[in-house]
C-alpha atoms as a PDB file:
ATOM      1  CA  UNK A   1     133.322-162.538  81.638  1.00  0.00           C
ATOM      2  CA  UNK A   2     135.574-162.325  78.985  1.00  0.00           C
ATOM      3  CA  UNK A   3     136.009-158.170  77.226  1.00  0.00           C
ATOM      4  CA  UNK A   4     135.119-158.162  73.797  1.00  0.00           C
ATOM      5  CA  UNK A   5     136.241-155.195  71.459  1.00  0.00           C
ATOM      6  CA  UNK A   6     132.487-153.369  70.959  1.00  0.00           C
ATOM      7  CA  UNK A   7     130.365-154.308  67.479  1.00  0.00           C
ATOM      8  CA  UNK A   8     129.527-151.663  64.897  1.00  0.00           C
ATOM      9  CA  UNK A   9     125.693-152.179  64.456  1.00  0.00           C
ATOM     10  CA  UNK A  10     125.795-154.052  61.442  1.00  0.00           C
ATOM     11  CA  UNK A  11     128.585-156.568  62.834  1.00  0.00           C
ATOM     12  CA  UNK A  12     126.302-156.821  65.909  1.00  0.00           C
ATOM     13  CA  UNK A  13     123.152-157.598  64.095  1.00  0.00           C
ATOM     14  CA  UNK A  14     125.055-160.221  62.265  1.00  0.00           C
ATOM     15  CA  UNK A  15     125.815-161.687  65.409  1.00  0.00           C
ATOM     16  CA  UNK A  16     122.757-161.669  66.662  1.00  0.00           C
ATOM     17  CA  UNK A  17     121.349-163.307  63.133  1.00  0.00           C
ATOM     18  CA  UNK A  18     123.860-166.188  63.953  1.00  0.00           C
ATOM     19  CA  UNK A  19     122.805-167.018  67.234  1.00  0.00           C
ATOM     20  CA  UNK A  20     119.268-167.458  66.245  1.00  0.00           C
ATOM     21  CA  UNK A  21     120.474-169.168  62.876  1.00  0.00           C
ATOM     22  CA  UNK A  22     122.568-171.765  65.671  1.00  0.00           C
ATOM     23  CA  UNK A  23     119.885-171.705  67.823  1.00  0.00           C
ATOM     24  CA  UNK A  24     117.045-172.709  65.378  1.00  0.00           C
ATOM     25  CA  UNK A  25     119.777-175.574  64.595  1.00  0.00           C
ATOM     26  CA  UNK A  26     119.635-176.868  67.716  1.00  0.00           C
ATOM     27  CA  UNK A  27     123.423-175.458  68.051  1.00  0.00           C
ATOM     28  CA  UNK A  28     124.656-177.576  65.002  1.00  0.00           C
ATOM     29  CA  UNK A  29     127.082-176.530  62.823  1.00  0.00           C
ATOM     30  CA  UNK A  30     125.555-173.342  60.306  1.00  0.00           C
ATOM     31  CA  UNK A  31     126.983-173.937  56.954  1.00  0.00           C
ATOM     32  CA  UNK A  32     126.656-170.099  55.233  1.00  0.00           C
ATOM     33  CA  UNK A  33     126.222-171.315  51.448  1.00  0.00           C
ATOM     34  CA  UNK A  34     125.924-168.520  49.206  1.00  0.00           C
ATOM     35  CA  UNK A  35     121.817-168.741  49.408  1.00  0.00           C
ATOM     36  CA  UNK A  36     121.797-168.303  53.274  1.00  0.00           C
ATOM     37  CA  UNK A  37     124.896-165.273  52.776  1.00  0.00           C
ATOM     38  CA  UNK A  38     122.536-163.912  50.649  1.00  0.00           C
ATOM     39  CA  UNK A  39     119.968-163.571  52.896  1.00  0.00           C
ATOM     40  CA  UNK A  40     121.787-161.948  55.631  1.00  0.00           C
ATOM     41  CA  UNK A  41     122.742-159.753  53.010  1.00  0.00           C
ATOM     42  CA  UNK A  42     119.235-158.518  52.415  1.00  0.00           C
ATOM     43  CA  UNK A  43     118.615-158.265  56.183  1.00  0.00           C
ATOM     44  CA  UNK A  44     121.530-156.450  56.741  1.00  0.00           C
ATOM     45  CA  UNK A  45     122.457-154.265  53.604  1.00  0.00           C
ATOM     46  CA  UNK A  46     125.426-152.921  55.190  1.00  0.00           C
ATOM     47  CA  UNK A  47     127.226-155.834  55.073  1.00  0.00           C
ATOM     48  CA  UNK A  48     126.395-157.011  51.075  1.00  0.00           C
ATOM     49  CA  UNK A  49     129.578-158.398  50.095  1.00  0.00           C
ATOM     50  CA  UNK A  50     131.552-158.274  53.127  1.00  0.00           C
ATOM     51  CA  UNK A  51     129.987-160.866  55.342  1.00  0.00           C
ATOM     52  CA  UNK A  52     132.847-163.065  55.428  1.00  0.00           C
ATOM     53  CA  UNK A  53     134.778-159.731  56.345  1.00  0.00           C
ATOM     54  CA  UNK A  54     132.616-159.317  59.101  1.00  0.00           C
ATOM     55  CA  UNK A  55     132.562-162.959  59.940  1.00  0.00           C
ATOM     56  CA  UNK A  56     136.714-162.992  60.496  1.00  0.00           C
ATOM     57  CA  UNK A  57     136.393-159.874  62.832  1.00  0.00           C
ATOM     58  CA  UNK A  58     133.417-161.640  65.096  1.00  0.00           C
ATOM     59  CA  UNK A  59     135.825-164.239  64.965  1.00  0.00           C
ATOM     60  CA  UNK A  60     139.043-162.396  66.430  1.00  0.00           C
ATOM     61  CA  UNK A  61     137.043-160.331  68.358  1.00  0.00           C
ATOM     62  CA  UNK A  62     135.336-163.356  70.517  1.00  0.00           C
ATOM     63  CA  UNK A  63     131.949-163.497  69.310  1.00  0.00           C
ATOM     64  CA  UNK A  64     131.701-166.789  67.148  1.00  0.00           C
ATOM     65  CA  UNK A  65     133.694-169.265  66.385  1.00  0.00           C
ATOM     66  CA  UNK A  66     133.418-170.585  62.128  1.00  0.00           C
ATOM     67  CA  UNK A  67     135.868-172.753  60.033  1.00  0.00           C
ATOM     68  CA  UNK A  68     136.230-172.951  56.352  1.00  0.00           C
ATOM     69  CA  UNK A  69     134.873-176.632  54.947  1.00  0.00           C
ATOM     70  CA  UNK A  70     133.489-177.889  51.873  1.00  0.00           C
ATOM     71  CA  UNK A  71     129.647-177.507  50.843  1.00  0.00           C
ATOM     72  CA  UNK A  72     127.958-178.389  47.745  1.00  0.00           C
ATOM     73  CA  UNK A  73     128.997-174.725  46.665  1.00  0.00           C
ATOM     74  CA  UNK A  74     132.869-175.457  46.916  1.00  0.00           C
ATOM     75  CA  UNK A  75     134.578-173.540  50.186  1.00  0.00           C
ATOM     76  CA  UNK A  76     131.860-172.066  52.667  1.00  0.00           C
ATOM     77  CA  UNK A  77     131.961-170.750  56.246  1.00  0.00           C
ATOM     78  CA  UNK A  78     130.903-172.784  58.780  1.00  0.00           C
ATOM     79  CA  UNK A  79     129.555-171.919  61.976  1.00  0.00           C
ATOM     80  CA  UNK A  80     130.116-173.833  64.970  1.00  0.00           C
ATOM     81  CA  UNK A  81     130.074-171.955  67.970  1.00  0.00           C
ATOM     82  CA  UNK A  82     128.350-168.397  68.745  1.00  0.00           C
ATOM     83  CA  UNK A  83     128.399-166.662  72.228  1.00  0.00           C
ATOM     84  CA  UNK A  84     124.766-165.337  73.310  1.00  0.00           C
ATOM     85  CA  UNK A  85     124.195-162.015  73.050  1.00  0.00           C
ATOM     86  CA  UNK A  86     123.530-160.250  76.635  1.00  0.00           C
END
């Protein structure tokens, strides 16, 4: 098992909204348009305009993996790889 720096709560509930966002996509590729970031947003006030803040930390930190590609928005994150939560 791999150590992992620890999650402030809202970081970790973004996680967690990730795994079952890749998990409902049968582990696809999550593109985060602007509809779906805003979303989150509402879920997880804490984090209203800094999720793709908090998505570059999950990513140093070990807990997803994302790449920038183009969506029908222009740029948006995309999520291909999250590590279960325990």
């Amino acid at each position: 098992m791999m150590d992992r720096d620890p999650l402030s709560p809202e970081t970790e509930a973004l996680w967690r909204k990730l795994w079952e966002l890749w998990q409902d996509n049968d582990e696809d590729d999550v593109i985060l348009d602007s509809s779906r970031i805003e979303e989150i947003e509402d879920e997880i006030p804490e984090l209203e305009g800094k999720v793709r803040t908090a998505l570059a930390y999950l990513q140093r930190a070990r807990y997803i993996q994302y790449r920038t590609g183009v969506g029908e928005e222009g740029l948006e994150p995309i999520v291909y790889d999250v590590y279960e939560p325990r």
